[in-house]
C-alpha atoms as a PDB file:
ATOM      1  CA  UNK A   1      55.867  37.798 -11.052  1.00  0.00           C
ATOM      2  CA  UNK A   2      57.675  36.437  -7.951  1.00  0.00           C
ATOM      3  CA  UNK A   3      55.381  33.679  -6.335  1.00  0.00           C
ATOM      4  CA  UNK A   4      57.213  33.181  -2.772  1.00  0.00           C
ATOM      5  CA  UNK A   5      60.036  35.253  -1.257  1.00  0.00           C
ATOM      6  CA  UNK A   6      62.818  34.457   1.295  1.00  0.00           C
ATOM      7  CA  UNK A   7      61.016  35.319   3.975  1.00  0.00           C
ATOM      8  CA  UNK A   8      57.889  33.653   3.359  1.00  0.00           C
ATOM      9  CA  UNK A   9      59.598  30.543   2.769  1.00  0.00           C
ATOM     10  CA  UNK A  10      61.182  30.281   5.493  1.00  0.00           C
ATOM     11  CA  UNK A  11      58.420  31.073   7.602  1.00  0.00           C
ATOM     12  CA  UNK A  12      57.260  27.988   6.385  1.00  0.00           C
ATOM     13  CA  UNK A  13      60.282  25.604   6.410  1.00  0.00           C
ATOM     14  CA  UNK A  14      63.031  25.647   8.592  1.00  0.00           C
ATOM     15  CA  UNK A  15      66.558  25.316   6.522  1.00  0.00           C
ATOM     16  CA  UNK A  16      70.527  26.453   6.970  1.00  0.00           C
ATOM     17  CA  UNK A  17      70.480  28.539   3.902  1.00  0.00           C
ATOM     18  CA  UNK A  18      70.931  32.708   3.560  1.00  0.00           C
ATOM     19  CA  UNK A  19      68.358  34.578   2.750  1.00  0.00           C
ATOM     20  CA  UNK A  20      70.240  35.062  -1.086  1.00  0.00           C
ATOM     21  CA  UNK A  21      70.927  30.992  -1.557  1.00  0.00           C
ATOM     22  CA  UNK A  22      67.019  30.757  -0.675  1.00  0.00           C
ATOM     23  CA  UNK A  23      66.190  33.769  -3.125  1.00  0.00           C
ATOM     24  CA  UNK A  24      68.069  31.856  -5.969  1.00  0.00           C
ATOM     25  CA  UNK A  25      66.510  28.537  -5.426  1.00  0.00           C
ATOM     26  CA  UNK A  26      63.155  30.165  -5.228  1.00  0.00           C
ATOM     27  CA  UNK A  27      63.939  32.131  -8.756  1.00  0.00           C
ATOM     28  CA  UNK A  28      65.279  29.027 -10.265  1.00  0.00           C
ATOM     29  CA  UNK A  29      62.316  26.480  -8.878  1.00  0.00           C
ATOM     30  CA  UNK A  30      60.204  29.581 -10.661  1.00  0.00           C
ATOM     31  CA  UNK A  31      61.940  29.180 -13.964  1.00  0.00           C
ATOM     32  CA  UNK A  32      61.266  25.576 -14.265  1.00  0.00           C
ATOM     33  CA  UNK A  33      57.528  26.136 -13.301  1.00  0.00           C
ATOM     34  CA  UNK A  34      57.189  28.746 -16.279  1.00  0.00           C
ATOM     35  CA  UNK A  35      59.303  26.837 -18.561  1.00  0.00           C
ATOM     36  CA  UNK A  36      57.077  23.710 -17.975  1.00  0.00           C
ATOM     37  CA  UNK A  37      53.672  25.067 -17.173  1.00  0.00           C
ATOM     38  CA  UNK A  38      53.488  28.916 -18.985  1.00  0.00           C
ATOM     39  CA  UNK A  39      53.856  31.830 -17.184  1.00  0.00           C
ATOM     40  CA  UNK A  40      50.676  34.022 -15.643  1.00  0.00           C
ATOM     41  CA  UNK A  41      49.151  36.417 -16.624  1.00  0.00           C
ATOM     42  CA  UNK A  42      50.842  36.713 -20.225  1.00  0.00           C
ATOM     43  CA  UNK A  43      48.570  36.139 -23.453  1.00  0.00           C
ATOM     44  CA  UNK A  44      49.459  32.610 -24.648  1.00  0.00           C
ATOM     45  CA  UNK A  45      49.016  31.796 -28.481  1.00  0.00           C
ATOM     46  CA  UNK A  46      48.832  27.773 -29.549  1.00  0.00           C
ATOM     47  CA  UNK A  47      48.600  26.989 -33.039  1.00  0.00           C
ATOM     48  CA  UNK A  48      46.823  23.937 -34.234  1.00  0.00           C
ATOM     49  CA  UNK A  49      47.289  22.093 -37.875  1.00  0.00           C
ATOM     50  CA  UNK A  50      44.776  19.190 -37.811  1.00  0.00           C
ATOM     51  CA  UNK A  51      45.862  16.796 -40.481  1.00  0.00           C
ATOM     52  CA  UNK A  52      42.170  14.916 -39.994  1.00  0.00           C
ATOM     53  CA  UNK A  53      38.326  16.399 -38.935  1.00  0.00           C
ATOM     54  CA  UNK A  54      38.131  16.349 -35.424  1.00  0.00           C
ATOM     55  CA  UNK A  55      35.802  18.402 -33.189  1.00  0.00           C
ATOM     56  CA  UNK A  56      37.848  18.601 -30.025  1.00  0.00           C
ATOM     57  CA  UNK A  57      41.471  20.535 -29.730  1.00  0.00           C
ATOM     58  CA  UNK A  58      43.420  19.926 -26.464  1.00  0.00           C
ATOM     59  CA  UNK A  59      45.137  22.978 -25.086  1.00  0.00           C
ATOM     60  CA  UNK A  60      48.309  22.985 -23.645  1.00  0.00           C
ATOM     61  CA  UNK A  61      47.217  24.932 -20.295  1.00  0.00           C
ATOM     62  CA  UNK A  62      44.137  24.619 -18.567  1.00  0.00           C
ATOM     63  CA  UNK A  63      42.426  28.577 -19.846  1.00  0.00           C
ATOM     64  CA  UNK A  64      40.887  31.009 -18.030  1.00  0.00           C
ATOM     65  CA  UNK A  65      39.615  33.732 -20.864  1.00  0.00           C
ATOM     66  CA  UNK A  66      40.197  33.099 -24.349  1.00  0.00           C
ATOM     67  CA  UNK A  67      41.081  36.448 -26.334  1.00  0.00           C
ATOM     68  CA  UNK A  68      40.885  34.816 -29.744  1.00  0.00           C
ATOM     69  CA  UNK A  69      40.435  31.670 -31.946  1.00  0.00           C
ATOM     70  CA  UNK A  70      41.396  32.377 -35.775  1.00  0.00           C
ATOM     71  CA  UNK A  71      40.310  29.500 -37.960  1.00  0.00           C
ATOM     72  CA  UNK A  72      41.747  28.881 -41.671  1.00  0.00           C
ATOM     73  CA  UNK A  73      39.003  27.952 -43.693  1.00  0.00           C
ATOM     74  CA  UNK A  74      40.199  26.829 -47.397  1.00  0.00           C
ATOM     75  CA  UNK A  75      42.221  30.368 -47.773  1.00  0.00           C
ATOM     76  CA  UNK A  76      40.341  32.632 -45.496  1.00  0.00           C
ATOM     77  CA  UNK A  77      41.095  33.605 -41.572  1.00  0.00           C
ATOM     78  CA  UNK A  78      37.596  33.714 -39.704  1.00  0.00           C
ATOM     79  CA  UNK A  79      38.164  34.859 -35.817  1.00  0.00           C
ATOM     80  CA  UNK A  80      35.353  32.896 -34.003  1.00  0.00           C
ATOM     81  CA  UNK A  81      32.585  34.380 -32.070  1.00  0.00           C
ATOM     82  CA  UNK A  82      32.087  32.734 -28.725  1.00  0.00           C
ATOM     83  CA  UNK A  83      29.363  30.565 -29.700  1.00  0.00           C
ATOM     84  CA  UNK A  84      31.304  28.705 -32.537  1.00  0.00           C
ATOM     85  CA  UNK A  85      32.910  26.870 -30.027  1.00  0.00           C
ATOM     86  CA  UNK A  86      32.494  25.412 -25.871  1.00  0.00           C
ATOM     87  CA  UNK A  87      35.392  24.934 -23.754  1.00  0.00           C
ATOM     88  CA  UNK A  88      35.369  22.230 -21.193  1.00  0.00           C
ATOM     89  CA  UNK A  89      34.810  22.492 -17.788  1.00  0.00           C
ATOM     90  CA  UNK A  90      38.270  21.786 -16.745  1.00  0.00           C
ATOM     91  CA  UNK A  91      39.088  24.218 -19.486  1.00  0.00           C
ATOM     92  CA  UNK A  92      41.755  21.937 -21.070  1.00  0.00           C
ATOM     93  CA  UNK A  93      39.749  21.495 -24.677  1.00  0.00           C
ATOM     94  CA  UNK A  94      37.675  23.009 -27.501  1.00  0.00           C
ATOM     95  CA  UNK A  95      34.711  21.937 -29.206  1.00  0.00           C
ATOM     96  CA  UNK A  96      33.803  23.134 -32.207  1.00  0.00           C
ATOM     97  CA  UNK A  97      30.073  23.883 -32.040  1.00  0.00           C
ATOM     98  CA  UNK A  98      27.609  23.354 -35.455  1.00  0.00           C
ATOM     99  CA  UNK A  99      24.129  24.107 -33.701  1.00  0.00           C
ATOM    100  CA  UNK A 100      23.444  28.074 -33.023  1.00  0.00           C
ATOM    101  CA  UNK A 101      26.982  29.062 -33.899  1.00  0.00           C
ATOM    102  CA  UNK A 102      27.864  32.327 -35.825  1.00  0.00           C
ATOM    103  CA  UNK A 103      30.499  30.450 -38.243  1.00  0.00           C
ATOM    104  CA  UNK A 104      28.740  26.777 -37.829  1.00  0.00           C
ATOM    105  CA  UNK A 105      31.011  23.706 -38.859  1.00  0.00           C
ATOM    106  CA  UNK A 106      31.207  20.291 -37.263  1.00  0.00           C
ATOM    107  CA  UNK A 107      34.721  20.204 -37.398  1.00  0.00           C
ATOM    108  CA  UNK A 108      37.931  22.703 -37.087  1.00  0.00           C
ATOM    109  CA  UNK A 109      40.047  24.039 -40.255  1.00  0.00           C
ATOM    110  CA  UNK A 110      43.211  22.820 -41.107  1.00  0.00           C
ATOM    111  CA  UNK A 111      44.936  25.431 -38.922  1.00  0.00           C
ATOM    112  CA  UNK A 112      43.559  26.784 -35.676  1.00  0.00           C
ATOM    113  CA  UNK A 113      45.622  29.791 -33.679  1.00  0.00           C
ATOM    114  CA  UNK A 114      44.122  30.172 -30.207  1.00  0.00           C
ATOM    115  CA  UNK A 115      45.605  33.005 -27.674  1.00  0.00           C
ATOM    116  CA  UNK A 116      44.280  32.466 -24.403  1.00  0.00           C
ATOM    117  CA  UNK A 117      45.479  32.986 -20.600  1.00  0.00           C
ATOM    118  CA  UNK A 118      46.059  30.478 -18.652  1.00  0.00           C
ATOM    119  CA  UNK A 119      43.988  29.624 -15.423  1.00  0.00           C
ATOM    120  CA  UNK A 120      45.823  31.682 -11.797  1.00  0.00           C
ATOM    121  CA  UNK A 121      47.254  28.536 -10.191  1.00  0.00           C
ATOM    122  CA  UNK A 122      49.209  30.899  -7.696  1.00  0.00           C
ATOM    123  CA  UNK A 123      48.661  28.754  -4.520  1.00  0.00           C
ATOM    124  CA  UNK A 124      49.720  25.888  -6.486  1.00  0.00           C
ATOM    125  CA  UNK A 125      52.532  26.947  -7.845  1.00  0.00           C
ATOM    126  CA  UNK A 126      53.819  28.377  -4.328  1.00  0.00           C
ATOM    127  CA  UNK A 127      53.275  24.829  -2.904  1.00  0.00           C
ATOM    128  CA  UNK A 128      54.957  23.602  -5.610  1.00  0.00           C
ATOM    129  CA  UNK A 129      57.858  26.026  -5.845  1.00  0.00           C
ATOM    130  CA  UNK A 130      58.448  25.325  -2.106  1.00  0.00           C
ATOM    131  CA  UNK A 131      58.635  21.596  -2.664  1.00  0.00           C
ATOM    132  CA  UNK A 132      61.446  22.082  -5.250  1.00  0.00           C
ATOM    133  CA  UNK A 133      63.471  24.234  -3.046  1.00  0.00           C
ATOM    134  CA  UNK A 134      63.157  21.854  -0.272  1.00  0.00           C
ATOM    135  CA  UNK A 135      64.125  19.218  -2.153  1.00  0.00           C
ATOM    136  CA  UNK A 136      67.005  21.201  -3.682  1.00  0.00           C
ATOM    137  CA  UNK A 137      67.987  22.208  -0.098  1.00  0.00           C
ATOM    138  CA  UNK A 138      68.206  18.600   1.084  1.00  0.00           C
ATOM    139  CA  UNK A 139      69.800  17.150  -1.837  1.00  0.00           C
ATOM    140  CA  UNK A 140      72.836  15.583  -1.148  1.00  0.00           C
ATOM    141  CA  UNK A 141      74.197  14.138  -4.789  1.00  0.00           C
ATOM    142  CA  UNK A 142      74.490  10.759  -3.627  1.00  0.00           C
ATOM    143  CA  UNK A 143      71.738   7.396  -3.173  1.00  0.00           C
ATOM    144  CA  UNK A 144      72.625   6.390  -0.157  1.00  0.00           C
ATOM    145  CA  UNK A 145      74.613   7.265   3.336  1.00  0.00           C
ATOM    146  CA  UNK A 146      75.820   5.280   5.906  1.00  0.00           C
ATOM    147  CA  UNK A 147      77.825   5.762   9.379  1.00  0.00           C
ATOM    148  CA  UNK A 148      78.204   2.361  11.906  1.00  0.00           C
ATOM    149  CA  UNK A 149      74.917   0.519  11.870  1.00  0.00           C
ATOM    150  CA  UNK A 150      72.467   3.060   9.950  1.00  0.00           C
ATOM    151  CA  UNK A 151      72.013   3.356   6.386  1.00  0.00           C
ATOM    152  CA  UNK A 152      69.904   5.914   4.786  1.00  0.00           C
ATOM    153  CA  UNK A 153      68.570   6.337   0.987  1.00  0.00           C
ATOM    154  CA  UNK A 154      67.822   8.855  -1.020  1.00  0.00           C
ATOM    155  CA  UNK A 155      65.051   8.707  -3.774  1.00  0.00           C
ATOM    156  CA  UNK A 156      66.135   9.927  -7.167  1.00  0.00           C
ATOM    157  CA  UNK A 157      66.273  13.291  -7.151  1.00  0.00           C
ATOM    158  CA  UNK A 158      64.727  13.653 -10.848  1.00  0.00           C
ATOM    159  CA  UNK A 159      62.329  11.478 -10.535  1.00  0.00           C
ATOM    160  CA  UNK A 160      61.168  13.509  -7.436  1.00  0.00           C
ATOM    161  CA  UNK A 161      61.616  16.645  -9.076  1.00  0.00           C
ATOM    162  CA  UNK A 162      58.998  16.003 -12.022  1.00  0.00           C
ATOM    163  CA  UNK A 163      57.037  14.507  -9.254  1.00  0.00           C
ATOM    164  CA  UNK A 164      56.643  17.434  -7.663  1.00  0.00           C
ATOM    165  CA  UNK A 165      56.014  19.685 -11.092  1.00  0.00           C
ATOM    166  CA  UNK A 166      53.678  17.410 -12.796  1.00  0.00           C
ATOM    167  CA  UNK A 167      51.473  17.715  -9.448  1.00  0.00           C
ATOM    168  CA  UNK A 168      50.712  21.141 -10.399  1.00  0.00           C
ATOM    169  CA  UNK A 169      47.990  19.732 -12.789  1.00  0.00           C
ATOM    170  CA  UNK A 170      45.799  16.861 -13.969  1.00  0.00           C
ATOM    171  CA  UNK A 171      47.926  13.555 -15.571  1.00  0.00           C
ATOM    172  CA  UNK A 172      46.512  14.083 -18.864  1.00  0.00           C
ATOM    173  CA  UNK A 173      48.932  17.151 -18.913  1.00  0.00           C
ATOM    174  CA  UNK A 174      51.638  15.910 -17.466  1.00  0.00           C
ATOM    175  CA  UNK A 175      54.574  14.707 -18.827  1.00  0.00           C
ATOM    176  CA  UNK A 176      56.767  11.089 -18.344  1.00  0.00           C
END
């Protein structure tokens, strides 16, 4: 899935590149989205292996639909109906359910698979993606300039760069 192309981009954002230096920032600032956030539309299975009780499981990615949950009970895969368990509103954790469940337990087996998709961020991840290449356009490799009487500095460049990726979603995702 491409999220912005050349052309869009630079609709938005005026910069000295070609349309192919744009194209492989764009694919690049992509990558690192997908690599730290999961890709779209793409089934996405996260294993659990609780090594105490504990009713609530934190997904990796906020979810959108949840295909399946497989629970291990003592030797024995169960696949959960949808009213063993309640996902949060934000859709970032699971709760195992006791009351009015088909498979009732208080707490989750000793290993949990879930395969899920992932909530469509799109707009975010364009506003996002766009930041990157901006900042990759303007980068300069250095902290600080000077010429005569004016100085100008630069903010770290990684620090700015998992700035702009961890504001695709909530802090208690993000990473340090």
């Amino acid at each position: 899935m491409t999220l912005l192309t050349a052309t869009e981009f630079k609709a938005l954002h005026k910069v000295q590149l070609t349309d192919a230096a744009v194209e492989s920032l764009l694919a690049a600032a992509e990558a690192d989205i997908d690599e730290r956030w999961g890709p779209l539309g793409v089934d996405i299975i996260q294993e659990f292996f609780p090594q105490r009780p504990q009713q609530l499981l934190q997904l990796r990615w906020p979810v959108d639909s949840i295909s399946s949950i497989v629970e291990r009970v003592w030797s024995e895969d169960v696949t959960l109906d949808p009213t063993d368990y309640r996902l949060s509103a934000d859709g970032g954790l699971l709760e195992r359910v006791w009351l009015d469940a088909e498979h009732p337990r208080g707490m989750w087996g000793r290993r949990v698979t879930v395969t899920y998709q992932q909530k469509d961020n799109t707009p975010s991840r364009k506003r996002v993606q766009a930041q990157m290449v901006v900042l990759d356009a303007r980068y300069q490799g250095r902290e600080s300039h000077s010429t005569g009487d004016e100085a100008e500095s630069f903010a770290d460049y990684t620090t700015q760069r998992r700035d702009i990726l961890n504001s695709l979603f909530p802090a208690r995702l993000r990473i340090g």
